[in-house]
PDB file of N, CA and C in Angstrom:
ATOM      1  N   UNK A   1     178.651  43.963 201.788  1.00  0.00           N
ATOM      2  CA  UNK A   1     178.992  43.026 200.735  1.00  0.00           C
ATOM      3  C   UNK A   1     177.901  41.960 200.649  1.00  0.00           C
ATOM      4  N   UNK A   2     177.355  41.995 199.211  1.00  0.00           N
ATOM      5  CA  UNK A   2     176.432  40.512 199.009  1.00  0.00           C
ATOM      6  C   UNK A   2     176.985  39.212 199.302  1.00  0.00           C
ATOM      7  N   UNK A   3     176.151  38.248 199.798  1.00  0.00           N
ATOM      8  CA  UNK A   3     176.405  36.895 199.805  1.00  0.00           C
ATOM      9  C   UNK A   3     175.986  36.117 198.528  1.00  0.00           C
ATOM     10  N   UNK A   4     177.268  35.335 197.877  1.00  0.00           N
ATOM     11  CA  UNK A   4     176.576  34.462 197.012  1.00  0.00           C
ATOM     12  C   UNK A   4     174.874  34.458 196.432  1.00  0.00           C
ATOM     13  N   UNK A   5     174.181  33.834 197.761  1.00  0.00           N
ATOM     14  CA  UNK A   5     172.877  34.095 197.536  1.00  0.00           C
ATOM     15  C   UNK A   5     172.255  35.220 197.009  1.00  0.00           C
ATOM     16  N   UNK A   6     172.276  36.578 197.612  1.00  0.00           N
ATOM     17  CA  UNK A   6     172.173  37.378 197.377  1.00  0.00           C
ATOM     18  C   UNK A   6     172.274  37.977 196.030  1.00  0.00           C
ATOM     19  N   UNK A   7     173.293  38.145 196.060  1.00  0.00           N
ATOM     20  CA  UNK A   7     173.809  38.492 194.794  1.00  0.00           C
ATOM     21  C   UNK A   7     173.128  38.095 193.267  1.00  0.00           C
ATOM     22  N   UNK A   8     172.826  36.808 193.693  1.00  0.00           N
ATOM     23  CA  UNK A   8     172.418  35.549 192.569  1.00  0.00           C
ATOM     24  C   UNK A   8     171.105  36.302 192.486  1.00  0.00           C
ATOM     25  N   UNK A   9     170.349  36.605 193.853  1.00  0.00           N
ATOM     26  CA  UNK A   9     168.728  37.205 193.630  1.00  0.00           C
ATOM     27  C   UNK A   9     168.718  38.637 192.969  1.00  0.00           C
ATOM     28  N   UNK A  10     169.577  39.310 193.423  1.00  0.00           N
ATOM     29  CA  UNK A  10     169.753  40.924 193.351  1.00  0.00           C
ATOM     30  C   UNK A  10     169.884  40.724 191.619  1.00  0.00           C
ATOM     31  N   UNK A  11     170.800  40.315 191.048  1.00  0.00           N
ATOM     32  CA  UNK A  11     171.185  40.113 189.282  1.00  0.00           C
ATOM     33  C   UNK A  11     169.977  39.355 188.548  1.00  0.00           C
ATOM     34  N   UNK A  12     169.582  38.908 189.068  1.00  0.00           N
ATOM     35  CA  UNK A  12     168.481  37.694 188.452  1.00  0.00           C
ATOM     36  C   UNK A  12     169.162  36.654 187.736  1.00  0.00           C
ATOM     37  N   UNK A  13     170.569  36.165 188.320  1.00  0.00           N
ATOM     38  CA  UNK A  13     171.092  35.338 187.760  1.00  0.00           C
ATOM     39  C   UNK A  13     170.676  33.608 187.808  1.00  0.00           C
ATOM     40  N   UNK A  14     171.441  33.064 187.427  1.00  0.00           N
ATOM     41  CA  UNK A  14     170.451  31.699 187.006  1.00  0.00           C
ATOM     42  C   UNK A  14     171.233  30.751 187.013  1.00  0.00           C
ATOM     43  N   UNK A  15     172.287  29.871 188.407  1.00  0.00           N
ATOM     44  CA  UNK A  15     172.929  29.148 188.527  1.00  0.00           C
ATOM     45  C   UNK A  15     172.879  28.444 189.922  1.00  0.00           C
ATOM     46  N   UNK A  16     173.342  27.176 190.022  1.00  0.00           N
ATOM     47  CA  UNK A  16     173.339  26.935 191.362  1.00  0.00           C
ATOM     48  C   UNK A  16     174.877  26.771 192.044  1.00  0.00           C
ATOM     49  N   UNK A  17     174.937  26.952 192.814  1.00  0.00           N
ATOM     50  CA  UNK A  17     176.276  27.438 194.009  1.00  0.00           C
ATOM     51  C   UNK A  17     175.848  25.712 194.780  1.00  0.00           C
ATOM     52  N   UNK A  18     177.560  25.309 194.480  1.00  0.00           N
ATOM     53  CA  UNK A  18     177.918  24.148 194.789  1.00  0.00           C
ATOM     54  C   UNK A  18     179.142  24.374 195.909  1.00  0.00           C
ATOM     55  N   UNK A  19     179.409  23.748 197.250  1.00  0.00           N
ATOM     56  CA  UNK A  19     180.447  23.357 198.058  1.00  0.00           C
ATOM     57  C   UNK A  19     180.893  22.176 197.703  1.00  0.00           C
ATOM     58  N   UNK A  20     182.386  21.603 197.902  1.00  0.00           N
ATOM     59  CA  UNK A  20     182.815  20.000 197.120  1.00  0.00           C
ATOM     60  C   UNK A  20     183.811  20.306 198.415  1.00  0.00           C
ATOM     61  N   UNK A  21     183.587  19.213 199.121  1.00  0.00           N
ATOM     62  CA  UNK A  21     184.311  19.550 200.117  1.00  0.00           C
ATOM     63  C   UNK A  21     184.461  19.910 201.927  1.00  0.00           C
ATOM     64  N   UNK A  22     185.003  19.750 202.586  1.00  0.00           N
ATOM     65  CA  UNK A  22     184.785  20.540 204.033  1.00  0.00           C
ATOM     66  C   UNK A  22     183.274  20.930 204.704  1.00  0.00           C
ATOM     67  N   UNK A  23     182.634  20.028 204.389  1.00  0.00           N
ATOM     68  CA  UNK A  23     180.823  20.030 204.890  1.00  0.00           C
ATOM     69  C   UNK A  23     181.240  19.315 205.523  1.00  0.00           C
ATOM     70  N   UNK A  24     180.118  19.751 206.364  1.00  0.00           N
ATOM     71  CA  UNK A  24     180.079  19.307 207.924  1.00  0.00           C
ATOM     72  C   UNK A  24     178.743  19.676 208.227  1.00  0.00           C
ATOM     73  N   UNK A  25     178.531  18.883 209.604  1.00  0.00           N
ATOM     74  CA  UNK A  25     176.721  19.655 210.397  1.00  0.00           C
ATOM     75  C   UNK A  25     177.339  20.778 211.029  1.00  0.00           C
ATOM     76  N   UNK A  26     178.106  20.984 211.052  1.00  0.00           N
ATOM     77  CA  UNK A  26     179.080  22.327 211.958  1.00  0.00           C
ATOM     78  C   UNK A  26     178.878  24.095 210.636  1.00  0.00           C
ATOM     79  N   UNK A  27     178.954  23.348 209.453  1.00  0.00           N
ATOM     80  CA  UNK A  27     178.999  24.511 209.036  1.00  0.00           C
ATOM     81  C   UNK A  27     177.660  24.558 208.149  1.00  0.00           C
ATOM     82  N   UNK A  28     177.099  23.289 207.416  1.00  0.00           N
ATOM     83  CA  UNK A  28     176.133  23.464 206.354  1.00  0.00           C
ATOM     84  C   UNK A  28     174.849  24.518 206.498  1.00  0.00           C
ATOM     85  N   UNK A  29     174.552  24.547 207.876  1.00  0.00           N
ATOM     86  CA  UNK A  29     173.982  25.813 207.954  1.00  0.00           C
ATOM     87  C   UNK A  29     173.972  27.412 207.281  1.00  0.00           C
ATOM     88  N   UNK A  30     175.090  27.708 207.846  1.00  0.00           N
ATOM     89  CA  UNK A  30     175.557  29.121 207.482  1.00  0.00           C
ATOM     90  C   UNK A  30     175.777  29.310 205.709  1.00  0.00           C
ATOM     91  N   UNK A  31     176.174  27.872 205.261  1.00  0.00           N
ATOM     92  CA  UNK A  31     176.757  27.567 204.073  1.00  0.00           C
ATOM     93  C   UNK A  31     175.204  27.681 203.269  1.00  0.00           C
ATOM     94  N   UNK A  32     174.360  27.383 203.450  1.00  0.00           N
ATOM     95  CA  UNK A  32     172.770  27.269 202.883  1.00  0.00           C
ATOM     96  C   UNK A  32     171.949  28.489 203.292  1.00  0.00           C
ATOM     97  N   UNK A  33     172.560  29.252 204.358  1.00  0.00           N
ATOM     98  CA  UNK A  33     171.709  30.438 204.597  1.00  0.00           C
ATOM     99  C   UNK A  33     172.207  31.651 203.709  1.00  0.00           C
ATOM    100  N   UNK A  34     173.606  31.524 203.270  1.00  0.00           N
ATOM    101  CA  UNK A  34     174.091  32.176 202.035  1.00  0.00           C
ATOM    102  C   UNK A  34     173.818  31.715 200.842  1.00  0.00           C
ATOM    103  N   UNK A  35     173.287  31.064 200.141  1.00  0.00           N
ATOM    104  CA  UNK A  35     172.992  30.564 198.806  1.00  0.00           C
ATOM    105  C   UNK A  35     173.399  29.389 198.392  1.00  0.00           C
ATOM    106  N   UNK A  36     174.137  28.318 199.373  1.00  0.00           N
ATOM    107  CA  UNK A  36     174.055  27.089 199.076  1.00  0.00           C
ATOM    108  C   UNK A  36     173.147  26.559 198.836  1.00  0.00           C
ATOM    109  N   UNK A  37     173.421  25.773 196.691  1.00  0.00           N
ATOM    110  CA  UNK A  37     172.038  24.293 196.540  1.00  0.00           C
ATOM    111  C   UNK A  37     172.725  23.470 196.684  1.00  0.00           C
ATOM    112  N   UNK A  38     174.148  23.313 196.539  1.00  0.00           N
ATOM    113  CA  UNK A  38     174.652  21.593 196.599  1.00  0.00           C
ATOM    114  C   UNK A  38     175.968  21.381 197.229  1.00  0.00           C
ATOM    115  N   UNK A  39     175.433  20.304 197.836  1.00  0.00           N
ATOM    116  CA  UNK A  39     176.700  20.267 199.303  1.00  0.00           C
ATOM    117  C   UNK A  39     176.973  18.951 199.168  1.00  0.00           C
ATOM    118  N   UNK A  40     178.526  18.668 198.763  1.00  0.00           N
ATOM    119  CA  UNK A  40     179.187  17.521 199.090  1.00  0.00           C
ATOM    120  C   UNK A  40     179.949  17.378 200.001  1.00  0.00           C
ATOM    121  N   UNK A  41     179.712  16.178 200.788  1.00  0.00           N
ATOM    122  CA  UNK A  41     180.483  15.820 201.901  1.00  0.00           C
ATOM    123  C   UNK A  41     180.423  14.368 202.110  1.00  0.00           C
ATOM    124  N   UNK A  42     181.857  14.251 201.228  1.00  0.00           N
ATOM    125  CA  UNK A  42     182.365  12.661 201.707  1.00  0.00           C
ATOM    126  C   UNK A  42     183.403  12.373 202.929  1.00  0.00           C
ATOM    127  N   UNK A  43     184.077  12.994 203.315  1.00  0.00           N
ATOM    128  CA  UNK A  43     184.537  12.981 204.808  1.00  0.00           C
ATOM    129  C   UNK A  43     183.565  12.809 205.671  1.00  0.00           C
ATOM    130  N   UNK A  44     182.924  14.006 205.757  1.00  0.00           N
ATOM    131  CA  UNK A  44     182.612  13.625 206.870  1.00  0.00           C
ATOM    132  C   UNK A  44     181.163  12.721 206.981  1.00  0.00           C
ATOM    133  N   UNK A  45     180.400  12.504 205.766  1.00  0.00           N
ATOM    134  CA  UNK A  45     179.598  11.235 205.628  1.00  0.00           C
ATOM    135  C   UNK A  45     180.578   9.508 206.312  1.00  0.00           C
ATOM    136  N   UNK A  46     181.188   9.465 205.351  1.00  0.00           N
ATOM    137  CA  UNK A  46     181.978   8.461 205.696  1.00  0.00           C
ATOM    138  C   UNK A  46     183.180   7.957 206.873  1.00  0.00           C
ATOM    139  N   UNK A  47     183.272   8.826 207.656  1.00  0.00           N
ATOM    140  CA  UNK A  47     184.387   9.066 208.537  1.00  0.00           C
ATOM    141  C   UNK A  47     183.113   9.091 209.747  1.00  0.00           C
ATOM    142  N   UNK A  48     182.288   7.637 209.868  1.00  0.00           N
ATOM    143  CA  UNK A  48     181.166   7.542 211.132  1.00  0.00           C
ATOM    144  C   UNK A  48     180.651   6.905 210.639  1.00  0.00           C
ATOM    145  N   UNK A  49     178.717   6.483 211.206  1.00  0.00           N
ATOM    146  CA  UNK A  49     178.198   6.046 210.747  1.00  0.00           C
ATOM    147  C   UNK A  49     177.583   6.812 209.510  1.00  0.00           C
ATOM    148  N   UNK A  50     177.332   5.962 208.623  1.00  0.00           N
ATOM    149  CA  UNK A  50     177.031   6.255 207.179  1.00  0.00           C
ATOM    150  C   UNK A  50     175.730   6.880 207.670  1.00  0.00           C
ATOM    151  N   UNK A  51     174.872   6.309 207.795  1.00  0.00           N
ATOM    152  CA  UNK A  51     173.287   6.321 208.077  1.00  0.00           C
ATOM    153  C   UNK A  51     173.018   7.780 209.075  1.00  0.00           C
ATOM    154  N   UNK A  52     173.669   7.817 210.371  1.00  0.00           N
ATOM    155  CA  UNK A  52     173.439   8.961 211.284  1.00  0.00           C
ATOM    156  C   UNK A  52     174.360  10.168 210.773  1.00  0.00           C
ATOM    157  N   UNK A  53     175.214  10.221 210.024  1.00  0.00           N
ATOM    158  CA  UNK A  53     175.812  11.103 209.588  1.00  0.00           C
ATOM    159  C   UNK A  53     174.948  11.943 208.281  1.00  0.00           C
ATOM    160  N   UNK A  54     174.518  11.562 207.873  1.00  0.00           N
ATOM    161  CA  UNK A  54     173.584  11.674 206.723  1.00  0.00           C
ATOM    162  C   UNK A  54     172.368  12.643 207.330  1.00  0.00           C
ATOM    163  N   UNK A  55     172.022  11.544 208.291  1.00  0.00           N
ATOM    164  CA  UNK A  55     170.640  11.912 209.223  1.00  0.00           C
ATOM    165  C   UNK A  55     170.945  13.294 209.965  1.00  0.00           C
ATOM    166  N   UNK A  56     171.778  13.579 210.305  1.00  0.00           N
ATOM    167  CA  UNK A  56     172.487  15.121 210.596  1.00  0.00           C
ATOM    168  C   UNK A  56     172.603  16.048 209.823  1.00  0.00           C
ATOM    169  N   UNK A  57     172.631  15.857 208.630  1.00  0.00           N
ATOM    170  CA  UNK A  57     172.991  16.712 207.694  1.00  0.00           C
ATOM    171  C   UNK A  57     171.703  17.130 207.401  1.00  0.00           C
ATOM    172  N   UNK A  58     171.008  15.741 206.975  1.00  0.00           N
ATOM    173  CA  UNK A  58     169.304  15.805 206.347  1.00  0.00           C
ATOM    174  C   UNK A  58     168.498  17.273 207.828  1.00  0.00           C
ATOM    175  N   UNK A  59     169.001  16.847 209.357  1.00  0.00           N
ATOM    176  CA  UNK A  59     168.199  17.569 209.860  1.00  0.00           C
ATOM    177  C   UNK A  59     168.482  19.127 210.231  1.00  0.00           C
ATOM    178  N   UNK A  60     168.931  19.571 209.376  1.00  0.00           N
ATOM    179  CA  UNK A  60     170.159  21.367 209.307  1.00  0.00           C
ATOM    180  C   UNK A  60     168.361  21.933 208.620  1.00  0.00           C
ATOM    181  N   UNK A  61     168.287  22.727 209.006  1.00  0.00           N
ATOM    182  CA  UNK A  61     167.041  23.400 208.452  1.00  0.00           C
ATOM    183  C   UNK A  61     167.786  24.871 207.873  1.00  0.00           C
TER     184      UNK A  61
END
């Protein structure tokens, strides 16, 4: 079975794949190695420090 990503390359389709929701540094990985471009995460930004929570996310390669 294709992943999101995949799929999107395989069709030559032409959209971006959004998460709203349940991000985390726990998952944004896996979530971006399948075809995630846009990741919201206000929990868990805000539920810590603003600044190092961010800085976690920013460092997910």
């Amino acid at each position: 079975m294709l992943n999101p990503g995949q799929l999107r390359k395989e069709k030559n389709y032409h959209y971006l794949i959004e998460a709203d929701g349940g991000i985390t540094d726990k998952n944004l990985k896996i979530l971006v190695d399948n075809g995630l471009d846009i990741a919201v995460s206000g929990s868990f930004i805000f539920n810590g420090d603003i600044r190092q929570q961010v800085q976690k996310l920013k460092e997910i390669k």
